[in-house]
Protein backbone atom coordinates (compact mmCIF):
# COMPACT_ATOMS: atom_id res chain seq x y z
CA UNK A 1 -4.45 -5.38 -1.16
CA UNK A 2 -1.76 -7.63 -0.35
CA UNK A 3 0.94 -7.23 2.40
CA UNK A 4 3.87 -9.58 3.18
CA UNK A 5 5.47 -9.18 6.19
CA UNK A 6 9.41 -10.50 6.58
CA UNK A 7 11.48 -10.22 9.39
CA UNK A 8 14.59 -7.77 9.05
CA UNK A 9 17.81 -8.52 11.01
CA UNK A 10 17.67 -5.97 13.51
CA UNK A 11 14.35 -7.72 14.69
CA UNK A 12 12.13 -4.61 13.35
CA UNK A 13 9.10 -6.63 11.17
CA UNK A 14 9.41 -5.24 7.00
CA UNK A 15 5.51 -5.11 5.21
CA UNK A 16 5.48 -5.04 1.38
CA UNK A 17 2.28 -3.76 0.35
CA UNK A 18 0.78 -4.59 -3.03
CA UNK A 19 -2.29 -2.31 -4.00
CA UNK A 20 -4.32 -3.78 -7.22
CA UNK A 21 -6.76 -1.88 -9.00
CA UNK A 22 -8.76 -2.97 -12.06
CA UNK A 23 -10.96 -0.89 -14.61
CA UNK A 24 -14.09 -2.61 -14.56
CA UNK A 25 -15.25 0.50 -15.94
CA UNK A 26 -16.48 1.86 -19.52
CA UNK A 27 -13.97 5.11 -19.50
CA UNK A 28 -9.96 5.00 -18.55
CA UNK A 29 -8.92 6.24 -15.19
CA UNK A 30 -6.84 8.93 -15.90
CA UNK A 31 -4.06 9.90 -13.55
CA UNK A 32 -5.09 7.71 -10.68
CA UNK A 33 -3.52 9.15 -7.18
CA UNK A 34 -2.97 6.28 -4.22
CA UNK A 35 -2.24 6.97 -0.73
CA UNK A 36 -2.23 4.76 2.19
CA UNK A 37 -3.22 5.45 5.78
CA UNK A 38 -1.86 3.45 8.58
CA UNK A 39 -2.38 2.62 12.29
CA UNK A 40 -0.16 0.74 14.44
CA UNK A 41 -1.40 -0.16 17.66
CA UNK A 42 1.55 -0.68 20.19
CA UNK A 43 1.98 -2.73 22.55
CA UNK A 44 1.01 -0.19 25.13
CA UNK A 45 -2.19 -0.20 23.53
CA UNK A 46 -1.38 3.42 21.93
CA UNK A 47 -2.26 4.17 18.01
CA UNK A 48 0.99 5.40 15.76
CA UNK A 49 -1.00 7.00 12.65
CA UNK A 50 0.99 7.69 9.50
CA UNK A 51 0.40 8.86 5.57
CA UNK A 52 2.43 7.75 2.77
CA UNK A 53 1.13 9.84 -0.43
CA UNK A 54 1.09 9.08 -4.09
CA UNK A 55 5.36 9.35 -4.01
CA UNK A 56 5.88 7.18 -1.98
CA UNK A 57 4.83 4.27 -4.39
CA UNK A 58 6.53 2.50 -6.89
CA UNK A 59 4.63 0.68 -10.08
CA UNK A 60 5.02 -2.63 -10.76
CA UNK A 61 5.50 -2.25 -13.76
CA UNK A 62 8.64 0.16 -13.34
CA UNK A 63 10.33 -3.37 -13.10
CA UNK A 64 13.81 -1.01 -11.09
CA UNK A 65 12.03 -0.12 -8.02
CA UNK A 66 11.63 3.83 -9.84
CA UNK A 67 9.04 5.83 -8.29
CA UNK A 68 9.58 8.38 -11.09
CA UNK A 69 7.31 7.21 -13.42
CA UNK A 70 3.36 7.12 -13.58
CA UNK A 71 0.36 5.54 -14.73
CA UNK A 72 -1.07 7.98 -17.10
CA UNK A 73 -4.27 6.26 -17.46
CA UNK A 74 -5.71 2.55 -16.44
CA UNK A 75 -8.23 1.93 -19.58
CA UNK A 76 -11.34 -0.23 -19.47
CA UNK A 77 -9.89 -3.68 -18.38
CA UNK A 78 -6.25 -3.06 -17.64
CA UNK A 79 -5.04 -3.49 -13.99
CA UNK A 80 -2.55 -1.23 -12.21
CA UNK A 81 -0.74 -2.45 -9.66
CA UNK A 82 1.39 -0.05 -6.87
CA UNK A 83 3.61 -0.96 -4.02
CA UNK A 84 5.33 0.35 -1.35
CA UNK A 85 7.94 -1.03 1.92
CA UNK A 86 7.18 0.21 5.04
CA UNK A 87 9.26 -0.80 8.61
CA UNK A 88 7.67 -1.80 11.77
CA UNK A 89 9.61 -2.03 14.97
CA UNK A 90 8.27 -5.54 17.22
CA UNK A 91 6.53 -3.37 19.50
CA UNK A 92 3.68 -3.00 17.18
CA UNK A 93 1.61 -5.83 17.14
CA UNK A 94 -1.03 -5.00 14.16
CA UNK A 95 -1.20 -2.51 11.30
CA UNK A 96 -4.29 -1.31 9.43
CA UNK A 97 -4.11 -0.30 5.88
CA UNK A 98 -6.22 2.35 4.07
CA UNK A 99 -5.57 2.32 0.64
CA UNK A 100 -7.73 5.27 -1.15
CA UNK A 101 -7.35 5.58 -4.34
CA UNK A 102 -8.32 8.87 -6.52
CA UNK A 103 -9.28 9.97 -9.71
CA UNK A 104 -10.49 13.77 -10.28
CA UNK A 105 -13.59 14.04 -7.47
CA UNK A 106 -13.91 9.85 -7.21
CA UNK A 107 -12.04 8.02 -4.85
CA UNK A 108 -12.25 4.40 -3.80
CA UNK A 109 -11.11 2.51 -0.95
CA UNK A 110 -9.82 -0.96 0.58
CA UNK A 111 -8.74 -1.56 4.00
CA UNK A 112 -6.66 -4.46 5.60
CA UNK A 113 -5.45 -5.30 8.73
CA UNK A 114 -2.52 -7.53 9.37
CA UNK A 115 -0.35 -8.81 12.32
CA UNK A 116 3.05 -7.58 12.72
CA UNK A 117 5.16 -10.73 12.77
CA UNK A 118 6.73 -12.97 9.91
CA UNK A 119 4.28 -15.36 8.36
CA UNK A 120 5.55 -18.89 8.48
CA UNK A 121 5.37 -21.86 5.66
């Protein structure tokens, strides 16, 4: 998991979230599901929990940003790669990520927790 964090002009902190998943498997994946779980802990030390489900992602490989279309299947060796945008206003000062993603009854996961401010360099 991968997430870039840019600074919008209205001050509120943007996180582009890259999710890659290989098949290091002997069968394909078919119709792989991703959601991702997040907390943001506020400055008032309160938690801000939210779900984004499997719409809410784009593919990579949809190269216009469409979120209409769908990996059918990730075959023995191929990688998928999903992404999503997701706001943050300054008053959050880290996010955690919980990437899970599903396949019929199997799921995998991958967390990540990041700062909320713009990376510099």
């Amino acid at each position: 998991m991968d997430v870039r964090v840019l600074e919008s002009p209205d001050g509120a902190l943007f996180h582009f979230v890259t999710v890659t998943a290989k098949n290091i498997g002997t069968v394909a994946l078919i119709d792989p599901r991703l959601s991702l779980q997040t907390e943001a802990w506020l400055s008032d030390n309160s938690i801000a929990h939210s779900e984004i489900g499997f719409d809410g992602w784009f593919e990579v490989s949809d190269h216009g940003l469409s979120r209409g279309n769908r990996f059918a299947a990730v075959d023995t060796g191929e990688v998928a790669e999903f992404s999503l945008e997701k706001t943050f206003e300054s008053s959050v000062w880290a996010v955690r990520y919980v990437a899970i993603l599903e396949v019929g009854r199997l799921s995998w996961s991958k967390h990540e927790v990041v700062e909320n401010v713009k990376k510099t360099g």
